[in-house]
Structures are given as C-alpha cells and as structure tokens.
Protein backbone atom coordinates (compact mmCIF):
# COMPACT_ATOMS: atom_id res chain seq x y z
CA UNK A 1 -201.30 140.39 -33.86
CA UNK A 2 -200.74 136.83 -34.38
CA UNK A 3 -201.40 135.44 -37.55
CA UNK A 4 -204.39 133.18 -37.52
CA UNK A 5 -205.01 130.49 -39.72
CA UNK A 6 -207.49 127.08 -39.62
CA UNK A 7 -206.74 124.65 -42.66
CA UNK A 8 -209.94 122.43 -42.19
CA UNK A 9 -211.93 124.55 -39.74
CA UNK A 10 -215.51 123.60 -40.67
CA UNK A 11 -218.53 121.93 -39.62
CA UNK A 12 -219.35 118.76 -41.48
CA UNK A 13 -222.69 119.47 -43.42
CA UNK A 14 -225.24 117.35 -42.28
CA UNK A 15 -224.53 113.45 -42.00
CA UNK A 16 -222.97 111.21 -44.33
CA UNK A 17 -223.59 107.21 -45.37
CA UNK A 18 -221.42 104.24 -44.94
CA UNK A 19 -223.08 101.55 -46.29
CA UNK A 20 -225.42 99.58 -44.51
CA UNK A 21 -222.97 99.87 -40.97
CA UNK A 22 -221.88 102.84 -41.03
CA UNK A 23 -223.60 106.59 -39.87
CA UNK A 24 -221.01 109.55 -40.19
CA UNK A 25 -221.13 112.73 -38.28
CA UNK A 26 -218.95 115.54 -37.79
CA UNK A 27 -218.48 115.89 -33.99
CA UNK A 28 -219.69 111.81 -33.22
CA UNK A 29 -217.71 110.13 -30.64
CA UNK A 30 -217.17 107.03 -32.38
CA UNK A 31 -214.60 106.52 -35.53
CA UNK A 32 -216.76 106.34 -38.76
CA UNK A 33 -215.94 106.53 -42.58
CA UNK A 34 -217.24 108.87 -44.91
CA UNK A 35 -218.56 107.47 -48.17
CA UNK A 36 -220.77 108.65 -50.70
CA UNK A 37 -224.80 108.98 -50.95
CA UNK A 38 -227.00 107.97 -53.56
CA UNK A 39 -227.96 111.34 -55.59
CA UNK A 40 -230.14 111.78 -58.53
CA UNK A 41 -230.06 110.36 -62.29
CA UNK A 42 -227.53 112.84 -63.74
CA UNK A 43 -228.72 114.96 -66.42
CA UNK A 44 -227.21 115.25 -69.92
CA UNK A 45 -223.90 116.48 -70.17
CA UNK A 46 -223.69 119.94 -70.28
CA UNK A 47 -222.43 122.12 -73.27
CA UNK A 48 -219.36 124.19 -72.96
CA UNK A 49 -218.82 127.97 -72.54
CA UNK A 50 -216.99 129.35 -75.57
CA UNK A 51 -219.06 131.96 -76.57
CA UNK A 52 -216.70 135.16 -77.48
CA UNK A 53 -213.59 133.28 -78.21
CA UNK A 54 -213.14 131.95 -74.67
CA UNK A 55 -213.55 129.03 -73.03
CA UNK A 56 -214.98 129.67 -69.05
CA UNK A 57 -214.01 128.23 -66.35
CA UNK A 58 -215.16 128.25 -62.84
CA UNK A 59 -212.67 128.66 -59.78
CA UNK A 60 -214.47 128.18 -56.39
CA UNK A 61 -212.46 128.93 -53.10
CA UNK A 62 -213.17 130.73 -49.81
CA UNK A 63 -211.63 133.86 -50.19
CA UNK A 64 -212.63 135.32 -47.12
CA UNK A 65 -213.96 133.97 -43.59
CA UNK A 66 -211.47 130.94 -41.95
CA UNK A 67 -210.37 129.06 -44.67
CA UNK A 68 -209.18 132.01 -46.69
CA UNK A 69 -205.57 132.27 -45.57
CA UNK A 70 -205.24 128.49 -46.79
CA UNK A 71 -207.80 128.43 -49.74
CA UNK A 72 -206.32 132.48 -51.57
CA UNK A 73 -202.83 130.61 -52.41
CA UNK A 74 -204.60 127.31 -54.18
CA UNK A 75 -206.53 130.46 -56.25
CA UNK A 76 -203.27 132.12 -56.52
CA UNK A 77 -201.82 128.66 -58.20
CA UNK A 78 -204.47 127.73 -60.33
CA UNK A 79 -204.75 131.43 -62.00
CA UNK A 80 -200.31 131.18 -62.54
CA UNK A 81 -201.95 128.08 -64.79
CA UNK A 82 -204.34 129.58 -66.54
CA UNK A 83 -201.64 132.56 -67.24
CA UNK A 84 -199.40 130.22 -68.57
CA UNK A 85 -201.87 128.38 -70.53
CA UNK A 86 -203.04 131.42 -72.25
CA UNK A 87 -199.48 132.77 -72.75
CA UNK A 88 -198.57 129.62 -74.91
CA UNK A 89 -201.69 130.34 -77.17
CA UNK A 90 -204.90 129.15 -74.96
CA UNK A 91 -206.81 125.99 -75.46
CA UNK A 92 -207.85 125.19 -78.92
CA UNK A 93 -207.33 128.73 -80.04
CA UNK A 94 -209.15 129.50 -77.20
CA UNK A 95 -208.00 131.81 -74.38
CA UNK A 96 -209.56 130.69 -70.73
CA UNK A 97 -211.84 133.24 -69.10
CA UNK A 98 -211.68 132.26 -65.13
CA UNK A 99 -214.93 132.82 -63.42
CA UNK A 100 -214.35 133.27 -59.78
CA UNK A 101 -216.75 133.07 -56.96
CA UNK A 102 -215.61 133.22 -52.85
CA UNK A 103 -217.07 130.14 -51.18
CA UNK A 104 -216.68 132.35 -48.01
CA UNK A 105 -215.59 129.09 -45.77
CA UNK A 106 -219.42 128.43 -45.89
CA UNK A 107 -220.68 125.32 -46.75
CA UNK A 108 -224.08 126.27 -48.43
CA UNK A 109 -222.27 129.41 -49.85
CA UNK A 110 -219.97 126.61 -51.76
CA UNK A 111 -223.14 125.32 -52.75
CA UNK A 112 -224.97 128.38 -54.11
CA UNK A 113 -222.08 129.18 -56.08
CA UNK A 114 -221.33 125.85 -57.58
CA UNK A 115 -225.07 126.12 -59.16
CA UNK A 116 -224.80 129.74 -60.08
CA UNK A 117 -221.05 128.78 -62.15
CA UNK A 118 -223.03 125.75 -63.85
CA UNK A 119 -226.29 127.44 -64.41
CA UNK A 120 -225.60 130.76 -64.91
CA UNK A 121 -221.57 131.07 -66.09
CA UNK A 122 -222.27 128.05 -67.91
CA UNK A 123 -218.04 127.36 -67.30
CA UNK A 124 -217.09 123.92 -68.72
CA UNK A 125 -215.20 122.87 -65.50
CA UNK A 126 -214.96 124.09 -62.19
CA UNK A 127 -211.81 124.01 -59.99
CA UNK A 128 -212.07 124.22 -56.48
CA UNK A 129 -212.86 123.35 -52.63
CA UNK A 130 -210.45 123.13 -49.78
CA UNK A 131 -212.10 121.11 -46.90
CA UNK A 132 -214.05 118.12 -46.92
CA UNK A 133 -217.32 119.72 -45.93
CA UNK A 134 -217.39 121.84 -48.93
CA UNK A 135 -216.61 119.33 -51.29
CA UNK A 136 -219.47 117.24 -49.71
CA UNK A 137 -221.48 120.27 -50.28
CA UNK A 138 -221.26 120.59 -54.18
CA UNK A 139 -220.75 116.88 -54.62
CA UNK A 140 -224.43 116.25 -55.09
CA UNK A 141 -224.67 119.11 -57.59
CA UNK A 142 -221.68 117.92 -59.77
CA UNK A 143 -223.69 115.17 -59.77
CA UNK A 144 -227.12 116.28 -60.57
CA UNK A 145 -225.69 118.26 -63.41
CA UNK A 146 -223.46 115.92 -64.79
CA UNK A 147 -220.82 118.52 -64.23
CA UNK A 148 -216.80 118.33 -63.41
CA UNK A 149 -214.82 119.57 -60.36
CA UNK A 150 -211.05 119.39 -60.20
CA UNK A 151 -210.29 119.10 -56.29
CA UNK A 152 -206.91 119.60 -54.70
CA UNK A 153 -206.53 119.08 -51.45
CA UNK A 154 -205.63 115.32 -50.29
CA UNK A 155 -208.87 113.49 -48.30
CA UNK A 156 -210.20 110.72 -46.23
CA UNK A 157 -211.28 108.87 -49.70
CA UNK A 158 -213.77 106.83 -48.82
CA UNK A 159 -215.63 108.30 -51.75
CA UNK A 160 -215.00 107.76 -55.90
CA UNK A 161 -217.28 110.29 -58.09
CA UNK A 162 -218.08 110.15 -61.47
CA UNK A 163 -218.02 113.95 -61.32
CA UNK A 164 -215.02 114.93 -59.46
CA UNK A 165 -211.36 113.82 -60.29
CA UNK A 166 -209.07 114.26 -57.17
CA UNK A 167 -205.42 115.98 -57.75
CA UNK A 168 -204.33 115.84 -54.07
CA UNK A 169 -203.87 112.35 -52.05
CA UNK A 170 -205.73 109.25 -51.06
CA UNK A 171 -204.88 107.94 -47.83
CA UNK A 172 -202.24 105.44 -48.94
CA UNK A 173 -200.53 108.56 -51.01
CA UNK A 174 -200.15 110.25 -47.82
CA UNK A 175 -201.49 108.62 -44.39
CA UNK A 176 -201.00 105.05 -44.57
CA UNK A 177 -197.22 105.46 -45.91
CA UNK A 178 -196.57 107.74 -43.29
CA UNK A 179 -197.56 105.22 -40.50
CA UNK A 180 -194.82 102.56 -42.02
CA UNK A 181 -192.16 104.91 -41.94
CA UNK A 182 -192.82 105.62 -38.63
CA UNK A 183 -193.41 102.24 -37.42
CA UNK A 184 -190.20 101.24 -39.00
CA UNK A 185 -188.34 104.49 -37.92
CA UNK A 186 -189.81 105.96 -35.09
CA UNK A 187 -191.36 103.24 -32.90
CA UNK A 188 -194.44 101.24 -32.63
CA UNK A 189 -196.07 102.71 -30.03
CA UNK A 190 -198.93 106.07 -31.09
CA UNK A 191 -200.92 108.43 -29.37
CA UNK A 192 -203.73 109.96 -32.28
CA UNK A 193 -204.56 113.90 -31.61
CA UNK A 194 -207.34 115.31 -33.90
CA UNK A 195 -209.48 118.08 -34.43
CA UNK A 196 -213.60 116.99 -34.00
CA UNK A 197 -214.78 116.02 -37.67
CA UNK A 198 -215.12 113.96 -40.31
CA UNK A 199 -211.35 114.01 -42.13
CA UNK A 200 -209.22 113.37 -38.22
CA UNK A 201 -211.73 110.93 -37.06
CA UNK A 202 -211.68 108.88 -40.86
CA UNK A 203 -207.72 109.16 -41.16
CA UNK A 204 -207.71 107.68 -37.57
CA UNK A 205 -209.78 105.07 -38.36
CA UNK A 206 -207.33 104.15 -41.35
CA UNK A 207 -204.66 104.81 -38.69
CA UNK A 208 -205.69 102.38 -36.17
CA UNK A 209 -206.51 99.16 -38.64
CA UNK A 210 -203.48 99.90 -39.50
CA UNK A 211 -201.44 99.48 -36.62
CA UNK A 212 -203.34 96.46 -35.65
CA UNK A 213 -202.44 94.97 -39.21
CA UNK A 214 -198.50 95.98 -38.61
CA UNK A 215 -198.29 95.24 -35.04
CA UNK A 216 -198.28 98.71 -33.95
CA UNK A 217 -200.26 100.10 -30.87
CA UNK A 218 -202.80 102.90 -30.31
CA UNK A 219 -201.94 103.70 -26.64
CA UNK A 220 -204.34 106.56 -26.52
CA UNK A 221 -206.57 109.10 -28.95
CA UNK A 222 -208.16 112.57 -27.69
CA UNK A 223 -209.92 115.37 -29.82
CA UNK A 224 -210.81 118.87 -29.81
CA UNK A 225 -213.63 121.13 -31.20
CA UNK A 226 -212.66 122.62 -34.08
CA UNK A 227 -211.30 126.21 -33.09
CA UNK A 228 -210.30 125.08 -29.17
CA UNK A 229 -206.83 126.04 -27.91
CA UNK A 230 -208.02 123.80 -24.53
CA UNK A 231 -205.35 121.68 -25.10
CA UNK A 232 -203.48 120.92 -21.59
CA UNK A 233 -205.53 117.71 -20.94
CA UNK A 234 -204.42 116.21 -24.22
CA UNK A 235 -200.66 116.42 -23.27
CA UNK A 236 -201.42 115.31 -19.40
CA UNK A 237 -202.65 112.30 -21.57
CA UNK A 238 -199.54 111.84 -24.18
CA UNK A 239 -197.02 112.07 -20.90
CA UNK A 240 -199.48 109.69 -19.08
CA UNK A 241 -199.74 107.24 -22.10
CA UNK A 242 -196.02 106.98 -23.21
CA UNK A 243 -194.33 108.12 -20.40
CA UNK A 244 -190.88 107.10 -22.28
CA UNK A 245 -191.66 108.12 -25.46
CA UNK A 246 -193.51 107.84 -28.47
CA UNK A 247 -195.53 108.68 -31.87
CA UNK A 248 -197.67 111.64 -31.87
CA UNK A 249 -199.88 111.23 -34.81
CA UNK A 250 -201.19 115.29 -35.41
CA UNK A 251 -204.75 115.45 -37.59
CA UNK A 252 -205.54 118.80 -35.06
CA UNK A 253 -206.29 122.25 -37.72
CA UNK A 254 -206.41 125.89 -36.92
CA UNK A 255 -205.49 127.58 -33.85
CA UNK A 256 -205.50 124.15 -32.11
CA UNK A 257 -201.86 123.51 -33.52
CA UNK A 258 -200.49 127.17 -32.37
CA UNK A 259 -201.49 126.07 -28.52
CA UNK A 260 -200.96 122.26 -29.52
CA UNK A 261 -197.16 122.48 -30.91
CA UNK A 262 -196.34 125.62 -27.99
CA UNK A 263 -197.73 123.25 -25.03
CA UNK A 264 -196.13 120.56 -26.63
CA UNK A 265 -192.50 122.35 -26.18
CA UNK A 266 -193.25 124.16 -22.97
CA UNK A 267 -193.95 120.48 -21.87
CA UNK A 268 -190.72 119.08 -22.42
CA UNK A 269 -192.13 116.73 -25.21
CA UNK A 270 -189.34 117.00 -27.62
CA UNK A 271 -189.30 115.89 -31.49
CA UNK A 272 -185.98 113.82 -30.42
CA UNK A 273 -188.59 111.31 -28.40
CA UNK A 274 -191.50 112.26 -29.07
CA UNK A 275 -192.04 112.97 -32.59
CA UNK A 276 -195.05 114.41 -34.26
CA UNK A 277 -196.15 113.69 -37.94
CA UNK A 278 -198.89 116.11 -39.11
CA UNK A 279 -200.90 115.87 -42.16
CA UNK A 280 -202.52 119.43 -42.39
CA UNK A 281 -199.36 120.92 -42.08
CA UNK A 282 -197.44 122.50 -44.43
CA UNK A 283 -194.90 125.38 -45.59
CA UNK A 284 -197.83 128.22 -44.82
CA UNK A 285 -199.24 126.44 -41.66
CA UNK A 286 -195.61 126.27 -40.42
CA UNK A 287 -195.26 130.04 -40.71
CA UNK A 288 -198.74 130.86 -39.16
CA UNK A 289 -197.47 128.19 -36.15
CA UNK A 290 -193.51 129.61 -35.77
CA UNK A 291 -190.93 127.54 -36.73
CA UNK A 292 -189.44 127.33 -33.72
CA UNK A 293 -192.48 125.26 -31.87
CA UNK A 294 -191.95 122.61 -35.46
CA UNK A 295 -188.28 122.25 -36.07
CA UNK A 296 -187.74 119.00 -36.12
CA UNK A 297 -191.40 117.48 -36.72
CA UNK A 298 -192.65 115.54 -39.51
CA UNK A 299 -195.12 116.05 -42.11
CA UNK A 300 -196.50 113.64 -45.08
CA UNK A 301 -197.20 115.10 -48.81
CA UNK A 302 -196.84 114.30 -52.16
CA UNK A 303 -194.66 117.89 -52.68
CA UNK A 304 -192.97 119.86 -50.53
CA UNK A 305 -191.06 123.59 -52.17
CA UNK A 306 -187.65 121.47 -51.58
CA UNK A 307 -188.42 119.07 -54.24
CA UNK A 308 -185.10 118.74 -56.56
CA UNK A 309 -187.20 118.40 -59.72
CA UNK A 310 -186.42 120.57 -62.86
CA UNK A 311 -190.31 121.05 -62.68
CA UNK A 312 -190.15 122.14 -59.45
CA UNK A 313 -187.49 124.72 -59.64
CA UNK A 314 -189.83 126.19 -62.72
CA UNK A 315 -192.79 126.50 -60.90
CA UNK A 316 -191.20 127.93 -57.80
CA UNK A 317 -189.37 130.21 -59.87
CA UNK A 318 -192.67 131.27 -62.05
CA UNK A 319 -194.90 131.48 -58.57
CA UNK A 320 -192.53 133.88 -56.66
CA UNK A 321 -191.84 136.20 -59.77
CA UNK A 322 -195.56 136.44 -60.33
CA UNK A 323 -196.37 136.70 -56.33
CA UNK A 324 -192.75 137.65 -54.74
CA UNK A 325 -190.39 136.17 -53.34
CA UNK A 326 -191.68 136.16 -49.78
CA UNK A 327 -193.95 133.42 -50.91
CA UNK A 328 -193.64 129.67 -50.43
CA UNK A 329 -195.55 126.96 -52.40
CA UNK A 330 -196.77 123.82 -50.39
CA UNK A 331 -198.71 120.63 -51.15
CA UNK A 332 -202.44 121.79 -52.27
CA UNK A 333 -201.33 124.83 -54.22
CA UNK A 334 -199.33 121.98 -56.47
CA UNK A 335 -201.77 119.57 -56.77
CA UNK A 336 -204.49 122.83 -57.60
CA UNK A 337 -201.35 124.42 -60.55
CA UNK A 338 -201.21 120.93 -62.37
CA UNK A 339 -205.19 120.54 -62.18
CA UNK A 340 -205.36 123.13 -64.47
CA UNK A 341 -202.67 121.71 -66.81
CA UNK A 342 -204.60 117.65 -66.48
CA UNK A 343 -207.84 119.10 -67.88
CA UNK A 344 -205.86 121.62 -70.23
CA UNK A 345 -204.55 118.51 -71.85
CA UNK A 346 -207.18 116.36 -71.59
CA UNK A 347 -209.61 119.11 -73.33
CA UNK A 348 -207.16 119.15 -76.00
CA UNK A 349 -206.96 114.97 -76.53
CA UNK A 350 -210.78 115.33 -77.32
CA UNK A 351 -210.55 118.22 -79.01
CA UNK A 352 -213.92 119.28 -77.14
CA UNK A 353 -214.42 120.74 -74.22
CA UNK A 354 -217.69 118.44 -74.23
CA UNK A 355 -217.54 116.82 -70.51
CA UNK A 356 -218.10 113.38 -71.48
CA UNK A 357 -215.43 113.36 -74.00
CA UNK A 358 -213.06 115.54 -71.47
CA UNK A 359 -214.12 112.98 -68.55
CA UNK A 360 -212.76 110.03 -70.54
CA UNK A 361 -210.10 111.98 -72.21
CA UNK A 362 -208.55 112.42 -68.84
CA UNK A 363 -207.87 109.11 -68.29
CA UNK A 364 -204.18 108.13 -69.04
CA UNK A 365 -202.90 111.58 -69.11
CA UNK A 366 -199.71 111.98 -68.00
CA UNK A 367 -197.52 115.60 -66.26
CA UNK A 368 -194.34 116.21 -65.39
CA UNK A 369 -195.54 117.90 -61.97
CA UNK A 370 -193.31 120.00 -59.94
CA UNK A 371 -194.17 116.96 -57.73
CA UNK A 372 -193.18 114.33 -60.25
CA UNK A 373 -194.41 112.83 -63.20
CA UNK A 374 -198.17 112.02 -62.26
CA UNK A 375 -200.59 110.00 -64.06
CA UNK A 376 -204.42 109.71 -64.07
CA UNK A 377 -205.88 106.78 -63.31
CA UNK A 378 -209.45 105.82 -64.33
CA UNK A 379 -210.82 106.02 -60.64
CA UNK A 380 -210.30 109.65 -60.75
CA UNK A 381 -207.40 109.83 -58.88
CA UNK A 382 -203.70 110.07 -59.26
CA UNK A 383 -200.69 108.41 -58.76
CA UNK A 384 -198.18 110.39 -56.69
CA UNK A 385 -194.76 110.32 -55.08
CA UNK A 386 -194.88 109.77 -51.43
CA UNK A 387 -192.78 112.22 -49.53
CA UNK A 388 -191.92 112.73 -45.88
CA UNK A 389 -190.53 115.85 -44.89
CA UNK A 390 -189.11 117.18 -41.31
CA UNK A 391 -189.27 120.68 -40.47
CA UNK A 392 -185.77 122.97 -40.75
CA UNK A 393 -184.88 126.34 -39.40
CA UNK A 394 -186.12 128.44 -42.12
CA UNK A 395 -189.40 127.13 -42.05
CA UNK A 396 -189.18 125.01 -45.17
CA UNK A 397 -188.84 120.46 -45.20
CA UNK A 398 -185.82 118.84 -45.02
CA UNK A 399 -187.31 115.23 -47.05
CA UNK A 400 -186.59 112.41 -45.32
CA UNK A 401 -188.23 109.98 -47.09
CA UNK A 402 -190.00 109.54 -50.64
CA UNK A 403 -191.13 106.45 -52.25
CA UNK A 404 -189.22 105.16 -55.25
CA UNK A 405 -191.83 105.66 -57.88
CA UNK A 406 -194.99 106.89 -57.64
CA UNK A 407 -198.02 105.19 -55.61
CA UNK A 408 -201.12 104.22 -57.36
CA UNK A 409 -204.47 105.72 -55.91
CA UNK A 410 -206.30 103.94 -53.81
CA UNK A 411 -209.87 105.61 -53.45
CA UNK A 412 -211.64 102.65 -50.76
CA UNK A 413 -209.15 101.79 -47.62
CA UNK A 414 -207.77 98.22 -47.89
CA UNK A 415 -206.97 97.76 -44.05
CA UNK A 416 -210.88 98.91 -43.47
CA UNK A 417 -213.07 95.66 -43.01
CA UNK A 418 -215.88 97.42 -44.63
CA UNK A 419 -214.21 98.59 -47.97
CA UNK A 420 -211.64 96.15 -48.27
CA UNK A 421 -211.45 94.05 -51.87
CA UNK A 422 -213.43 97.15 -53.20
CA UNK A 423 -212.28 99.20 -55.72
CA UNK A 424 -213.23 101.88 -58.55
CA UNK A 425 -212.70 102.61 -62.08
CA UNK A 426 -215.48 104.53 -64.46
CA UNK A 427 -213.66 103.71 -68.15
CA UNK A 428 -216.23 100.43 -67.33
CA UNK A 429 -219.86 101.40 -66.70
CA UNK A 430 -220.15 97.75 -65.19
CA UNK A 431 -217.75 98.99 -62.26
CA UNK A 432 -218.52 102.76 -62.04
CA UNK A 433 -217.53 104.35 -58.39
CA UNK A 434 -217.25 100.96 -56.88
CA UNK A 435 -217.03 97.34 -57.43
CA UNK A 436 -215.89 94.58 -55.49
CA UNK A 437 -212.76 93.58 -57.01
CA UNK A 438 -212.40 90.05 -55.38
C-alpha cells in the first residue's frame, strides 16, 4: 500500500481578520493574509504544576487521523528533550511529567484539549500544533488564559501573540529568501502551485509582492482542494505558461504532491529547467513521495539532517539510538527538540516556572541548535539560519545555499502594503503584538 501522508491537510476554522481590508478564508479565491483577532482581557497568570516533585507539561499533537504521520515525529522530538532534560537532573530539582493529549488532526479536538491541559492538568506550558488551523484553534484560549504554547512548525506570520512563542520560521526565515535565490539562480520567471487554504494562498501573497519588488514575474498560479490528486490541468498550465522553462514555486500538501511531483516527471518537466522549490517538504515527505519523482528539487528550511554542526551530529546520533536508525530528522521535529530546551532554560533564568516571569525570561536566550546557534527575540520569534537544500539519491538534502549568519524574525511581511513599517516586540507594553515602527 502506498504510504500516505498530508503535512497541512486541514480546513481553516472559520474566518480570520486582516485589519480593516482584509477577510481571510480557507478555500477563498482571492489572496488574503491571515492576522490575528481581538480576544478577551487575559486572565491572571496561571500557577504552575509541581505538585509531587514534578513540573507538568502539556504536549498537544495529532496522533492519529491525517496529520499524524507528520505531527508523531515532532512528539517523538520533543519527548528525546524532555529525556534528556530529566537525565541531567530535571528542572529546578524538578523532573518534567509530559502530559499528552492526540489533537486527532481536528481542529475543535485541538481545542478541547488545549482547555482540558490548562484547566484540568494544570501543565505550566504546552508544546504543540502542526498546521495553521490548529494553532488558530487554541490561539484564543492561550489567550483567554494567559497561558503559553511553544509552536514548531514555520507559518504564514502575519500574526505576533503574547501567548505563543514560534520555534519554526517566519516567512523571510524561509519563503522570502528562497525567492532571491531563485531569482538570482534559477530565473525570473514563476508559476505558484498550492494546496486551497490559508498558509499556500498567504505565502503566495508574500510571493508575488515580492517578485513585483525584485523584478520577477508571476506568469501563472493554480490550486487544488486539499486532498485532490486532479492535477493534469495544473501542468497543461505550467507547459502553457513557460513553455521554455521556468520556476515552479510548490506550497501543494498531502497526496497532491505524490500525483503533483509523478505528473510532473511523466510530463517531461525536468528539475534541470524546470525546477521546483517546496516549502512543506522535507526528509519524511520525500520518503512518503519517492525519491525518485524529487531528486534534484529544492526545498527551503532552517535545518535539514545534513547540517555539519557538532549539534547536529548529537542530536541525530541521540534521535536514531532512541528511535533507530531507519529514522530521519527534518525541519519541525528540530525546531519542536530545542523548544523544549528554550523554555527549559528560560524556566531556570527565573527560577519560576511562573508564566509571566518564564514569558520575559525567554527573551534573549540563546541555543546551540542542531540548526545553529538561535536566539529569541522579544517578538516571540527566532532568529534562524536560512538553508536551501536540493534533493539527493538517498532521499536526504544536498544544501545549496545557507545564509551567513542567522536571519532575524520578521513576524508582519515588509513587501505586504498592508503590514509594511509594522513590527512587534512585547518586552514594551507600549508596542505589544504590533506597532508601527515608522
């Protein structure tokens, strides 16, 4: 049987606000951003779980239903953490006690358990979500609660929350490099494929300011429900829109990239002149796809397993002995390992695991990732190494590319009209989640 897996494959829950301009849905036919919506006063901040000698913590994934193939290795990387944590003595003499609760790649379910973790396990942090939809989902109850959630995965941005401090990319950590290198590299001409919701439709959005900025071209753009393998029409397009060649920019998830990447091949359209750089796909997905439909594409992350880091070679090391040696590591599963490690420290700078003291704690602190040193910044966000990768024979990333030093987070898109000049940093009350730094 062929090994099925869908990285993003949701639904976006209900709608979501762009200002005063903007109206975001998950299937709309225009190109909207996501942003964030007013939610209500947050309470006072919560008291830890210690009770017994432990400190709890909450670890919210889908471990079954779609997102499970993608979403079991990010649980899989964040318990190696806590392991290791505990091995070396714990937290302030503390061992951690992980509470963990399948989000079942359903979007309320995320929801019901992110109250019952708070309200019930009473855990002093929660790390988790995979897609977009279910950290929209929660977002208003970190927020209600005056809770914390450690998320993983790189986004859209478009969004800066008080409650939620983001391990995995903004869009000029990942997407908006990605697009230079290929303008410079690749050529100037690109045809945008995405899957139907809110993360493909936002990064395009990015995409195409972009090009206009850099003298690029969008020659064409074409989407497909989440889950449809339908996808003849969109390479009669690509041959009919750069009949000589050119940039396929990939934001498609799930099956859509098995029939997407085999099409792509059967139809002649080779990496050599038409190359593909994909976002949502990395050492697993490439697997789940076959190597032999990649070889040769691109993909941007902040980490790939071929990273020559001491760090690196530690993790990978630690992850296959504790999982086998079969396994690979990829982007999300780093960004979820040194999560765990961020809070660990910054729990132990305020000698509290009080979340106000934590939240501004975490500000400043400082890894040496498997990915590269990393720093957090005061918008939530870190700063990252931008890497870009091309797929080899055995399934793992030849990297092509990677940025000097590592690239500040940038939460609200500078080449968007509508959130250019703003900005975010909560160590000042008077800026909070955003400000207008012009």
């Amino acid at each position: 049987m062929r090994r099925q897996f869908n990285r993003r494959k949701f639904l976006v829950y209900g709608s979501l606000s762009f200002g005063s301009s903007f109206f975001l849905k998950a299937c709309a036919n225009n190109s909207p951003i996501a942003t964030e919506s007013p939610v209500a006063p947050p309470a006072a901040s919560p008291a830890a779980a210690t009770a017994g000698g432990t400190i709890k913590v909450g670890i919210l994934h889908s471990l079954s239903g779609t997102m499970a193939i993608s979403e079991k290795s990010v649980v899989d990387a964040e318990k190696l953490a806590i392991k290791e944590i505990n091995a070396a003595g714990g937290i302030l003499g503390k061992q951690i006690e992980a509470v963990t609760e399948d989000g079942a790649s359903n979007w309320d379910t995320f929801r019901e358990k992110a109250t019952k973790l708070i309200d019930q396990d009473k855990v002093s942090v929660v790390f988790g979500c995979w897609t977009s939809a279910s950290r929209k989902n929660v977002k208003p109850v970190f927020e209600s609660k005056n809770h914390m959630l450690w998320y993983p995965v790189q986004y859209e941005g478009q969004e800066c929350s008080k409650n939620i401090f983001y391990t995995g990319a903004a869009p000029n950590q990942q997407i908006e490099p990605s697009v230079d290198w290929l303008l410079k590299n690749k050529g100037k001409e690109f045809f945008l494929v995405g899957s139907d919701y809110v993360f493909p439709r936002t990064a395009n959005t990015i995409i195409k300011a972009q090009l206009e900025a850099l003298g690029g071209k969008t020659v064409g753009e074409d989407y497909l429900p989440l889950g449809n393998t339908e996808v003849t029409p969109i390479i009669t397009k690509i041959k009919q829109n750069l009949p000589n060649g050119g940039v396929i920019y990939n934001t498609l998830n799930g099956d859509s990239n098995v029939a997407f990447f085999k099409q792509l091949k059967g139809a002649g359209l080779t990496p050599e002149k038409y190359p593909s750089m994909s976002v949502s796909i990395a050492e697993e997905e490439v697997k789940a796809i076959g190597v032999e439909y990649l070889k040769g594409h691109y993909a941007a992350w902040n980490y790939f397993q071929t990273v020559d880091t001491p760090a690196n070679k530690k993790f990978v090391a630690a992850f296959k002995k504790e999982y086998g040696e079969n396994r690979v590591t990829n982007d999300p599963m780093e960004a979820a390992y040194i999560a765990v490690y961020l809070w660990k420290q910054a729990v132990e700078k305020a000698g509290t695991t009080d979340l106000e003291k934590v939240r501004a704690a975490a500000y400043g602190q400082t890894i040496d990732a498997p990915e590269g040193k990393v720093t957090m910044d005061a918008n939530h966000h870190i700063s990252k190494v931008v890497r870009i990768g091309q797929v080899r024979l055995d399934g793992l990333f030849d990297i092509v590319y990677a940025t000097p030093t590592a690239v500040e987070p940038v939460p609200w898109n500078q080449f968007v009209k509508e959130t250019k000049g703003f900005a975010c940093d909560w160590s000042d009350p008077a800026k909070g989640g955003k400000y207008n730094k012009v």
